[in-house]
PDB file of N, CA and C in Angstrom:
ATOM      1  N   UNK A   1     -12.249 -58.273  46.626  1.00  0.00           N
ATOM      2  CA  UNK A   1     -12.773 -58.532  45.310  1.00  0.00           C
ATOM      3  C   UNK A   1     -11.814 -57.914  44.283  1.00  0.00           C
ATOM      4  N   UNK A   2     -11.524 -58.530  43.199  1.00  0.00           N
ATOM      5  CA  UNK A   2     -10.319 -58.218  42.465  1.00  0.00           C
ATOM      6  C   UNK A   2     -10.826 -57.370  41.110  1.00  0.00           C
ATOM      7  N   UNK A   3     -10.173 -56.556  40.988  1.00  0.00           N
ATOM      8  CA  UNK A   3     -11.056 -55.241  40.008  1.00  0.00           C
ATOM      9  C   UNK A   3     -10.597 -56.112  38.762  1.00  0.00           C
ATOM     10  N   UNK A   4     -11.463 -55.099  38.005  1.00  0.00           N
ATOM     11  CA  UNK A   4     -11.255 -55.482  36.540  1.00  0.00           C
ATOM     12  C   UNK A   4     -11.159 -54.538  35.200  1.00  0.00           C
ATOM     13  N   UNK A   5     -10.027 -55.216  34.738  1.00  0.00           N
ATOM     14  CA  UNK A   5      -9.178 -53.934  34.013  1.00  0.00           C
ATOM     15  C   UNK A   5      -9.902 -53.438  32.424  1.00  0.00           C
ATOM     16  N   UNK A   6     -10.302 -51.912  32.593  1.00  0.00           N
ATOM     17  CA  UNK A   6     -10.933 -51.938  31.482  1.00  0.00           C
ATOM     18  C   UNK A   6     -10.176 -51.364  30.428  1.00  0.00           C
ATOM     19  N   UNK A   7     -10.068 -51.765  29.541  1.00  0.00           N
ATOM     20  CA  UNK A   7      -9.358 -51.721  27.585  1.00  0.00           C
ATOM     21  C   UNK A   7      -9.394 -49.845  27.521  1.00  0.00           C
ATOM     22  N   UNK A   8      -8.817 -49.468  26.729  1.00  0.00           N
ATOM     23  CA  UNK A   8      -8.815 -48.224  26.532  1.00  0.00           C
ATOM     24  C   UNK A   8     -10.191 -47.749  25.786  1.00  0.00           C
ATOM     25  N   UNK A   9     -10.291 -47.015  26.037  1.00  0.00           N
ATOM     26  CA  UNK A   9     -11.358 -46.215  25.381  1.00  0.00           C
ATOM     27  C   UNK A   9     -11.096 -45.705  23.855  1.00  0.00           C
ATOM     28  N   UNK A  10     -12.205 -46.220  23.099  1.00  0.00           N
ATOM     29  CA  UNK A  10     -10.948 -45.763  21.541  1.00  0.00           C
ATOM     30  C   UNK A  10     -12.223 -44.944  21.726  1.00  0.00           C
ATOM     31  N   UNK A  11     -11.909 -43.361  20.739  1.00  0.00           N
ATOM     32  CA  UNK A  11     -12.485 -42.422  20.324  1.00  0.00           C
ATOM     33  C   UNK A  11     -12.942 -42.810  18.938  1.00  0.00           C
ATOM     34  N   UNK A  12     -14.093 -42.261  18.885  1.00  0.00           N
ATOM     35  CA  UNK A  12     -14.416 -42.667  17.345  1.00  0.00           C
ATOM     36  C   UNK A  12     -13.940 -41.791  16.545  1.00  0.00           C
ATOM     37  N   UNK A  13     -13.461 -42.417  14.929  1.00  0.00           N
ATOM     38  CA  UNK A  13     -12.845 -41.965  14.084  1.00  0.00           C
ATOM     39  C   UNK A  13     -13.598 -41.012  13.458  1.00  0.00           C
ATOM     40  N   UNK A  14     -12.883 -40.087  13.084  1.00  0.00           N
ATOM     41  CA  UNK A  14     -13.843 -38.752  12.409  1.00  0.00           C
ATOM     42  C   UNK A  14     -13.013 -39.507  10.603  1.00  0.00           C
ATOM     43  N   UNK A  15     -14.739 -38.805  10.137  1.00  0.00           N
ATOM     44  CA  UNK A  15     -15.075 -39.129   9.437  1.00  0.00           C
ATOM     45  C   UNK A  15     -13.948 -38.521   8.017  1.00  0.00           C
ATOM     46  N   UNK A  16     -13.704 -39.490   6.944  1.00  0.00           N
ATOM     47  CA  UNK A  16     -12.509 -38.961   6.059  1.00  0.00           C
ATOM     48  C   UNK A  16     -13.078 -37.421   5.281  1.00  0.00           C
ATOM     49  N   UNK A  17     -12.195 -36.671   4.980  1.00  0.00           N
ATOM     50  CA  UNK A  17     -12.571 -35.598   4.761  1.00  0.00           C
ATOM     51  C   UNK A  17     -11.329 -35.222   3.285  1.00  0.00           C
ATOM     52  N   UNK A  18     -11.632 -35.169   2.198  1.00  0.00           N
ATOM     53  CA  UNK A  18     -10.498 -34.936   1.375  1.00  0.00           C
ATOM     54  C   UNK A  18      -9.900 -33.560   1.547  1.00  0.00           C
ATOM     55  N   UNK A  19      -8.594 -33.147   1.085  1.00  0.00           N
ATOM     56  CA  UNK A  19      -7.436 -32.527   1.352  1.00  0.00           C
ATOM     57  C   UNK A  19      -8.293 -30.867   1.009  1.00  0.00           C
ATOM     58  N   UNK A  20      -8.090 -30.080   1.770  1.00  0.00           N
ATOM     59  CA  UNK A  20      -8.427 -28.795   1.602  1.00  0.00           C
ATOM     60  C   UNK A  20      -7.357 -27.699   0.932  1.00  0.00           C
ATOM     61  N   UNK A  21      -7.489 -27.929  -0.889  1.00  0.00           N
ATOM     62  CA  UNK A  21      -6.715 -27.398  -1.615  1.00  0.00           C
ATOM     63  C   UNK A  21      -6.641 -25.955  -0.845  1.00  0.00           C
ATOM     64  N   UNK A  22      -7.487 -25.379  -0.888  1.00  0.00           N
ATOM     65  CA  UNK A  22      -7.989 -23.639  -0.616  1.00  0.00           C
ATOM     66  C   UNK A  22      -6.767 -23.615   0.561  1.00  0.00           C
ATOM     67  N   UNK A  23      -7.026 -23.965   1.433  1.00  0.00           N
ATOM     68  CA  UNK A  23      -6.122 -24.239   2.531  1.00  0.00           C
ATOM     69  C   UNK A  23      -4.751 -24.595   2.442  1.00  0.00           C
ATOM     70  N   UNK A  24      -4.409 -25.440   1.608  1.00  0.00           N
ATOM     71  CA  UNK A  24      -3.035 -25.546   1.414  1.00  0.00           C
ATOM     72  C   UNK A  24      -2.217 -24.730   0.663  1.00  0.00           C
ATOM     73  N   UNK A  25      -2.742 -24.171  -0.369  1.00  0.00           N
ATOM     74  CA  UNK A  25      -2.512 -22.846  -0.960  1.00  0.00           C
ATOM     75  C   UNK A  25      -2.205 -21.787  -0.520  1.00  0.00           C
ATOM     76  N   UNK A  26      -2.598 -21.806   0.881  1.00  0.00           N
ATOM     77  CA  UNK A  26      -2.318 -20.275   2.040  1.00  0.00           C
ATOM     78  C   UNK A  26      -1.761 -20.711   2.444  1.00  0.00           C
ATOM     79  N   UNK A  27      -1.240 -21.249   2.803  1.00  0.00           N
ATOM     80  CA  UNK A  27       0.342 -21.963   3.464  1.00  0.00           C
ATOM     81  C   UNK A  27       1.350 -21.451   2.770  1.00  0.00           C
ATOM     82  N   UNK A  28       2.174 -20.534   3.441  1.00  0.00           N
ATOM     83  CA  UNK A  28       3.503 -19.386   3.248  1.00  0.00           C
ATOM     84  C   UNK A  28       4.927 -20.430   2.378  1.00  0.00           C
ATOM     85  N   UNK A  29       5.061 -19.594   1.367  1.00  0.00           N
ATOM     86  CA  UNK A  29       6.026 -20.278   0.771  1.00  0.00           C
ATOM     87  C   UNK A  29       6.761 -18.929  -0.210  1.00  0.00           C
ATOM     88  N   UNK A  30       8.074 -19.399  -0.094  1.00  0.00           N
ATOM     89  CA  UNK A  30       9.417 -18.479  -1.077  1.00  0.00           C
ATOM     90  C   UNK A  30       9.213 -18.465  -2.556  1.00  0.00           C
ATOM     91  N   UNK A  31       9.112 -16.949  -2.073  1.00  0.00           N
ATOM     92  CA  UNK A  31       9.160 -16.866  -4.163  1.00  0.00           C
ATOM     93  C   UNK A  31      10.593 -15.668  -4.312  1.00  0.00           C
ATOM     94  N   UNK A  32      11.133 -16.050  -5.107  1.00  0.00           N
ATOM     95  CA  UNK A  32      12.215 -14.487  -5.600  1.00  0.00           C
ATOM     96  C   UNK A  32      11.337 -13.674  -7.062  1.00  0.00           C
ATOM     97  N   UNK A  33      11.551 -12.631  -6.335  1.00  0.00           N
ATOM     98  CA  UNK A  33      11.378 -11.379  -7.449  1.00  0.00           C
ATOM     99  C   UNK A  33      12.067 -10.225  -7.706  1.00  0.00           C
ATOM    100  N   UNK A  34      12.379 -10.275  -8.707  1.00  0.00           N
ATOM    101  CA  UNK A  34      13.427  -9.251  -8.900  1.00  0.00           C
ATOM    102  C   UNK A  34      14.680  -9.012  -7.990  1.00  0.00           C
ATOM    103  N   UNK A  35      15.342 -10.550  -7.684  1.00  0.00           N
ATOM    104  CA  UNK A  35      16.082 -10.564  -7.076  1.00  0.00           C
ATOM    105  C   UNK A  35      16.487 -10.818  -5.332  1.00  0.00           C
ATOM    106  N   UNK A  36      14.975 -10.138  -4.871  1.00  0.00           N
ATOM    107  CA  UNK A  36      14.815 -10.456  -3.747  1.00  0.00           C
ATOM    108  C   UNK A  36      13.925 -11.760  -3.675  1.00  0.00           C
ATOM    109  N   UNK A  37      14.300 -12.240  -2.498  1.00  0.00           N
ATOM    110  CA  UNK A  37      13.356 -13.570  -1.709  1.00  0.00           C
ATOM    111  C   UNK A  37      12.188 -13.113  -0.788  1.00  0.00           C
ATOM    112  N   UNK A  38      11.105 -13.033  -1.202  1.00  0.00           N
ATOM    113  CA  UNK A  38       9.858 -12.485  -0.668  1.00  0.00           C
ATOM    114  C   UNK A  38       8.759 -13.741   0.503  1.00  0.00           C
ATOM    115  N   UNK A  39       8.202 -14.210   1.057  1.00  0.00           N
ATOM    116  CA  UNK A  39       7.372 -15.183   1.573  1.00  0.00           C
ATOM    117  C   UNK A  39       6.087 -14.299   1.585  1.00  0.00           C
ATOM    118  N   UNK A  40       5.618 -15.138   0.636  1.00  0.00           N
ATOM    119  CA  UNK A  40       4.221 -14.724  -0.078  1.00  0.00           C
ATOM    120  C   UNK A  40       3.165 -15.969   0.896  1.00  0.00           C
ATOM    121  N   UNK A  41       1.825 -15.517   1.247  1.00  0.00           N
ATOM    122  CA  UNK A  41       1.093 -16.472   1.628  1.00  0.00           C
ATOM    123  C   UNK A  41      -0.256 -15.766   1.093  1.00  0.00           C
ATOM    124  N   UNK A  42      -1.179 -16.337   0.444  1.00  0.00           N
ATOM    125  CA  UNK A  42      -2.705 -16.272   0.397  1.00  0.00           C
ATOM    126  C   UNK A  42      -3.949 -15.987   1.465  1.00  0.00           C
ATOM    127  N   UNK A  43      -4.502 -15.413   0.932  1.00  0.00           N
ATOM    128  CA  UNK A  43      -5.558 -14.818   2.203  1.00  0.00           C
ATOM    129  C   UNK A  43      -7.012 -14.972   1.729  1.00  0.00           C
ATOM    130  N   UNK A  44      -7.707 -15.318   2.043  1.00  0.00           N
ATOM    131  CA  UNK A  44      -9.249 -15.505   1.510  1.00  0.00           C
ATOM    132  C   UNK A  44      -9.633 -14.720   1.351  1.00  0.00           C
ATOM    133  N   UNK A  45      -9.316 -13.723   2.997  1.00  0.00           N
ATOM    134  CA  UNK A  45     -10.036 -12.452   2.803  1.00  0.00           C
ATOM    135  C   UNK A  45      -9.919 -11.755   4.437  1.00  0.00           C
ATOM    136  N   UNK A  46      -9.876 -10.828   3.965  1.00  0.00           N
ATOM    137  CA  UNK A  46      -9.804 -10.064   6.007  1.00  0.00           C
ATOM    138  C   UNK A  46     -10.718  -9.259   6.414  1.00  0.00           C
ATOM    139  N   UNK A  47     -10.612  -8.580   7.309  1.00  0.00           N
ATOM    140  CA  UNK A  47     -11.796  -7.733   7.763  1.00  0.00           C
ATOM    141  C   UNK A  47     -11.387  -6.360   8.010  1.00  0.00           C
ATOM    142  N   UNK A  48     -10.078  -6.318   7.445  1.00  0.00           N
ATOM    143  CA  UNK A  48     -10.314  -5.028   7.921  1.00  0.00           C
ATOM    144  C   UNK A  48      -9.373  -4.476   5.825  1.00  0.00           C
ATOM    145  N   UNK A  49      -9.869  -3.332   5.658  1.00  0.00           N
ATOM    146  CA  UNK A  49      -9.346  -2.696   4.277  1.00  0.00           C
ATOM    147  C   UNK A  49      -7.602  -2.305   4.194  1.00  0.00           C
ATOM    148  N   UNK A  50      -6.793  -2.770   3.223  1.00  0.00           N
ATOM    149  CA  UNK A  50      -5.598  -2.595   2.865  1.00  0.00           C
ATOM    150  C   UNK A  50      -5.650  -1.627   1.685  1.00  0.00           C
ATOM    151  N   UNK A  51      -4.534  -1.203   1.629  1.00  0.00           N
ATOM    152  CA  UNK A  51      -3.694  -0.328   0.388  1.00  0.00           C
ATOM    153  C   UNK A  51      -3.157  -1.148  -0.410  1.00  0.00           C
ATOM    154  N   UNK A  52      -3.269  -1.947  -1.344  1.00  0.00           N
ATOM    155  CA  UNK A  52      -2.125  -2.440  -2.506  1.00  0.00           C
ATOM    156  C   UNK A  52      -1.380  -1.326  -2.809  1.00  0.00           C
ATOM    157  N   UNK A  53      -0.039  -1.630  -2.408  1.00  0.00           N
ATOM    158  CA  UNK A  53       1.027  -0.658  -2.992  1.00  0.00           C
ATOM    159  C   UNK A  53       1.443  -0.845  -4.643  1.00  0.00           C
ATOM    160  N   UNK A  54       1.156  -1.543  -5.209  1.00  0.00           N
ATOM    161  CA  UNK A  54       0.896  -2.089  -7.117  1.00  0.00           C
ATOM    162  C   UNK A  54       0.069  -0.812  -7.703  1.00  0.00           C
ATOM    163  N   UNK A  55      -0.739  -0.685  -7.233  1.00  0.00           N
ATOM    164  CA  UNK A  55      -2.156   0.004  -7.806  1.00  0.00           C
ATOM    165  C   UNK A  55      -2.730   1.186  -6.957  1.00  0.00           C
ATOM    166  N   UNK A  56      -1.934   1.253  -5.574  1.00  0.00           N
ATOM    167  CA  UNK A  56      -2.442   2.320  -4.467  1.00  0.00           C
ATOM    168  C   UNK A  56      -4.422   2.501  -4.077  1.00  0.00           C
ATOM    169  N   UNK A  57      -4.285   1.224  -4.596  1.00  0.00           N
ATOM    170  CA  UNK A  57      -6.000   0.896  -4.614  1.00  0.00           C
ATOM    171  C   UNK A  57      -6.696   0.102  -3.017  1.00  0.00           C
ATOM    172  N   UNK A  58      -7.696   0.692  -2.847  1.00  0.00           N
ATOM    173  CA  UNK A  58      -7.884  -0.175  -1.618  1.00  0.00           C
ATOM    174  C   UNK A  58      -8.483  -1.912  -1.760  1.00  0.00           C
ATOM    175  N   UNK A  59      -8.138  -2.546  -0.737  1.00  0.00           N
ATOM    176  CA  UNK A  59      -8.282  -4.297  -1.069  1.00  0.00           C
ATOM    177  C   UNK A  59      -9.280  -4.053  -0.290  1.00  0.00           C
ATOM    178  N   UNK A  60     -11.115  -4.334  -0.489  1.00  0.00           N
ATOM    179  CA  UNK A  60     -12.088  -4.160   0.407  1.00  0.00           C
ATOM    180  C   UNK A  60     -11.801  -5.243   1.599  1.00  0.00           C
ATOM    181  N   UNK A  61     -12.462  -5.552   2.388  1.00  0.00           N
ATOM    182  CA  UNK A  61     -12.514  -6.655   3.272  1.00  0.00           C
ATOM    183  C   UNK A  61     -13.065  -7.647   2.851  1.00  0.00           C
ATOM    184  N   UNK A  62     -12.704  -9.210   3.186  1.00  0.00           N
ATOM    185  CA  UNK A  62     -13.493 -10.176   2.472  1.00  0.00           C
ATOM    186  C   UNK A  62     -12.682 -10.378   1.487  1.00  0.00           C
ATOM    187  N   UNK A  63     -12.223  -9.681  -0.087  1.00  0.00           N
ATOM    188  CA  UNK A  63     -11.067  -9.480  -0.442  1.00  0.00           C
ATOM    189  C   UNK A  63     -10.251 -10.815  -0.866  1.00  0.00           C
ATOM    190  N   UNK A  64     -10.440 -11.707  -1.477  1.00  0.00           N
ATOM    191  CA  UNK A  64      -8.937 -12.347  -1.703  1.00  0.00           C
ATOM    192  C   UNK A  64      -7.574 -11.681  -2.091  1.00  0.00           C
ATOM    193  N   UNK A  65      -6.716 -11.919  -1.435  1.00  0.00           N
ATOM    194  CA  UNK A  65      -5.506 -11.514  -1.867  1.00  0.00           C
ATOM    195  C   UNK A  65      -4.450 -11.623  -1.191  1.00  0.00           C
ATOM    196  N   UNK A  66      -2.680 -11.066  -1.746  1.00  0.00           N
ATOM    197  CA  UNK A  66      -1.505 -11.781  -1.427  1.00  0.00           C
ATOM    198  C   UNK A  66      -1.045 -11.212  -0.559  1.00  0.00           C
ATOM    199  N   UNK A  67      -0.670 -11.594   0.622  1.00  0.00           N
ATOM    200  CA  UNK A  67       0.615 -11.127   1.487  1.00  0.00           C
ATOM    201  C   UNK A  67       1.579 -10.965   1.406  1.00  0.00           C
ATOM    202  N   UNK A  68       2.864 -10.488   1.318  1.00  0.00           N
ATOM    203  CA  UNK A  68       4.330 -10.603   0.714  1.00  0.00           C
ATOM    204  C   UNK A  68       5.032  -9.494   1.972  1.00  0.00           C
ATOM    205  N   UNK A  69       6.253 -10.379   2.250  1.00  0.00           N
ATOM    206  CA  UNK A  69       7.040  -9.426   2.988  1.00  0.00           C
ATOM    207  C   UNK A  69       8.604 -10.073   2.800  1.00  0.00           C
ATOM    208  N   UNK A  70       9.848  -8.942   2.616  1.00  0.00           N
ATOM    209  CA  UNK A  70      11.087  -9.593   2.229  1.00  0.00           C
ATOM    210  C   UNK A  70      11.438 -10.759   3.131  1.00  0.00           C
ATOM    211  N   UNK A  71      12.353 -12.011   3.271  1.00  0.00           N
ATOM    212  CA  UNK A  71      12.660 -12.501   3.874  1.00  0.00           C
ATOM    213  C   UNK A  71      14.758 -12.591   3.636  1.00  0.00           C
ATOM    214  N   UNK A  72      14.737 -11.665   2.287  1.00  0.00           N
ATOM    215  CA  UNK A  72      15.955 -11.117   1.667  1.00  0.00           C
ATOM    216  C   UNK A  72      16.650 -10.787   3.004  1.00  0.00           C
ATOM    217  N   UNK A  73      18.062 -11.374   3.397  1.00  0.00           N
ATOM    218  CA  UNK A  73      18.791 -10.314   4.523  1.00  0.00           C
ATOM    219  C   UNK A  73      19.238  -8.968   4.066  1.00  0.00           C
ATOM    220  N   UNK A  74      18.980  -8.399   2.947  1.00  0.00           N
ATOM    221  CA  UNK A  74      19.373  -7.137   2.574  1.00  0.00           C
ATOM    222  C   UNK A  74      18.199  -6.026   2.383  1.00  0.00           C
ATOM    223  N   UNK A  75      17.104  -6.667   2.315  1.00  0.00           N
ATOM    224  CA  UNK A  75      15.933  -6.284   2.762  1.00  0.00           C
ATOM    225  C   UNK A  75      15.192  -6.000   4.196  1.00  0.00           C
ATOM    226  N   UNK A  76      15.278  -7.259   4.711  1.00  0.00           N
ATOM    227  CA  UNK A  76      15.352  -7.468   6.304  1.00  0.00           C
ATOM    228  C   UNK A  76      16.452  -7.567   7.147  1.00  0.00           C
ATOM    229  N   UNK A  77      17.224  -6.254   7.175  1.00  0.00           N
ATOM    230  CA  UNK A  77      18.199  -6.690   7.752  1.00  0.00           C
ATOM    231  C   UNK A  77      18.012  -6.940   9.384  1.00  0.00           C
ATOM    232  N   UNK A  78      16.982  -6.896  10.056  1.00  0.00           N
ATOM    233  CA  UNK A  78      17.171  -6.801  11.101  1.00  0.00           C
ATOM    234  C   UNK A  78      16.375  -8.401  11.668  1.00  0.00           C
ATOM    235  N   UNK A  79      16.278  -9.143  10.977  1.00  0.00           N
ATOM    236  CA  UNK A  79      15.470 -10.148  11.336  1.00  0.00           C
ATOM    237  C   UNK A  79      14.437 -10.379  10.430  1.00  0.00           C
ATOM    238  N   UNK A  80      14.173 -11.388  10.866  1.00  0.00           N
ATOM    239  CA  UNK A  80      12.195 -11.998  10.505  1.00  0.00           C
ATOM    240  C   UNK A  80      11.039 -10.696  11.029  1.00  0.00           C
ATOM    241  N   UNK A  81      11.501 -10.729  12.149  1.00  0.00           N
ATOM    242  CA  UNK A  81      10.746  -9.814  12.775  1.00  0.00           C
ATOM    243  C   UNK A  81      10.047  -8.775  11.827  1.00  0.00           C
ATOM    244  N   UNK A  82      11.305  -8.031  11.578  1.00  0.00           N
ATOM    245  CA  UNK A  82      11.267  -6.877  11.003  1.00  0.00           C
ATOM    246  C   UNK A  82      10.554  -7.227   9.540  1.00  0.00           C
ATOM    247  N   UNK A  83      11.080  -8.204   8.864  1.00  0.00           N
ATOM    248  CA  UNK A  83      10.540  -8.316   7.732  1.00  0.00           C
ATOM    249  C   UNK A  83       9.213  -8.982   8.188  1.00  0.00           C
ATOM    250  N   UNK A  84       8.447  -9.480   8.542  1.00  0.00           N
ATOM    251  CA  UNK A  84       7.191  -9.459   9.207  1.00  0.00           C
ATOM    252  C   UNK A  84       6.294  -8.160   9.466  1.00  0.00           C
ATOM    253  N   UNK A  85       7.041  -7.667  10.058  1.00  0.00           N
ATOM    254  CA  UNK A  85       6.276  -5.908   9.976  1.00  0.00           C
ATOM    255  C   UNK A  85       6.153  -5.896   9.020  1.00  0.00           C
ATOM    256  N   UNK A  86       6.872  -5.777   7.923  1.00  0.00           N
ATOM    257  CA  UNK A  86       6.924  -5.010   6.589  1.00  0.00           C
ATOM    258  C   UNK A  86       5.916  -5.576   5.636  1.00  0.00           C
ATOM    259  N   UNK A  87       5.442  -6.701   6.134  1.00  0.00           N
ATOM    260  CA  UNK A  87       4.582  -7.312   4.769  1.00  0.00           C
ATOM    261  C   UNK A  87       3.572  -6.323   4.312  1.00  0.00           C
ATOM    262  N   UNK A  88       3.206  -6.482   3.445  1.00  0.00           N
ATOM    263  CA  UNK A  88       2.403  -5.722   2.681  1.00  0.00           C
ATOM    264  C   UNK A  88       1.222  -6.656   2.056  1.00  0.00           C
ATOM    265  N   UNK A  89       0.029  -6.119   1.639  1.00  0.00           N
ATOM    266  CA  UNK A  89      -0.743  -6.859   1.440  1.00  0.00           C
ATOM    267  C   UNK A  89      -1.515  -6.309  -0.351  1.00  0.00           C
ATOM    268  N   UNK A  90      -1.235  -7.232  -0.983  1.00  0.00           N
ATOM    269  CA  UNK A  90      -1.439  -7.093  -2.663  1.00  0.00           C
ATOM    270  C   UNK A  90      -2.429  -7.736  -3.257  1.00  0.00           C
ATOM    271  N   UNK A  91      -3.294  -6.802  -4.433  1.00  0.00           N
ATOM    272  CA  UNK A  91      -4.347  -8.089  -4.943  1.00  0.00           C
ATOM    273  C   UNK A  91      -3.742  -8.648  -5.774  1.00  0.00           C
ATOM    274  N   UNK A  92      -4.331  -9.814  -5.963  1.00  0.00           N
ATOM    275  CA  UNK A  92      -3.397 -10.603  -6.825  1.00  0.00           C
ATOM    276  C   UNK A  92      -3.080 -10.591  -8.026  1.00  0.00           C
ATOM    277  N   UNK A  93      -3.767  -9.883  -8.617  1.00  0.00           N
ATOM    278  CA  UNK A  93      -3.205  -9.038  -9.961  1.00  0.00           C
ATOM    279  C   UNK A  93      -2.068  -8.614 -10.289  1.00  0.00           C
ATOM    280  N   UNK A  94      -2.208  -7.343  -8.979  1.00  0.00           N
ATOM    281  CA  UNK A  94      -0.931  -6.359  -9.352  1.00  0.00           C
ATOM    282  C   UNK A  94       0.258  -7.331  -8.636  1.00  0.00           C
ATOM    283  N   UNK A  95       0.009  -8.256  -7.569  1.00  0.00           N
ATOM    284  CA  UNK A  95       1.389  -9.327  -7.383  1.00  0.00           C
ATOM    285  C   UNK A  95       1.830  -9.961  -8.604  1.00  0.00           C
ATOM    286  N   UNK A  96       0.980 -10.752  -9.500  1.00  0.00           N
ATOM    287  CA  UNK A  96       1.498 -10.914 -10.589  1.00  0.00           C
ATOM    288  C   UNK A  96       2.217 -10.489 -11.666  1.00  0.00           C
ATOM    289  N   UNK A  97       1.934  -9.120 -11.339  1.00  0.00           N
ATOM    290  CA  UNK A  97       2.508  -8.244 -12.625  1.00  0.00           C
ATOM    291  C   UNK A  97       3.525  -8.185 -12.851  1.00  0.00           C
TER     292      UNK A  97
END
């Protein structure tokens, strides 16, 4: 008896969903300041408490605020890596300033 070939299985389409500004906004991108090249990314909020080095103030948890770490080779000289360690975490105030 000769089988019979079945069509692919389509998955159903999920449903359209418009673009998640909030979200694209935290997506890591180059800024220079004062000469250096920094990669700044946005944070909603974390769970655990930071130091802003701007203000020496603590960032509670939950917290919106900026990430920044050099990506400068005279800053980082030892890599990404290293400048990865180094990020620091700022409210967005004193980043602006």
């Amino acid at each position: 008896m000769p089988t019979r070939k079945r069509g692919r299985r389509q998955t159903p389409r999920k449903e359209w969903q418009p673009l998640n500004m909030e979200r694209l906004a935290s997506m890591p991108r180059t800024v220079q300041r004062r000469g250096v090249d920094y990669t700044v990314s946005r944070i909603s909020g974390s769970e655990k408490a930071y130091i802003c080095p701007g203000c020496n103030h603590p960032i509670a948890p939950g917290t919106p605020h900026i990430v920044a770490w050099a990506t400068d080779s005279g800053y980082a000289p030892f890599g990404l890596d290293t400048g990865v360690g180094a990020r620091r975490h700022w409210h967005t105030r004193c980043w602006g300033l």
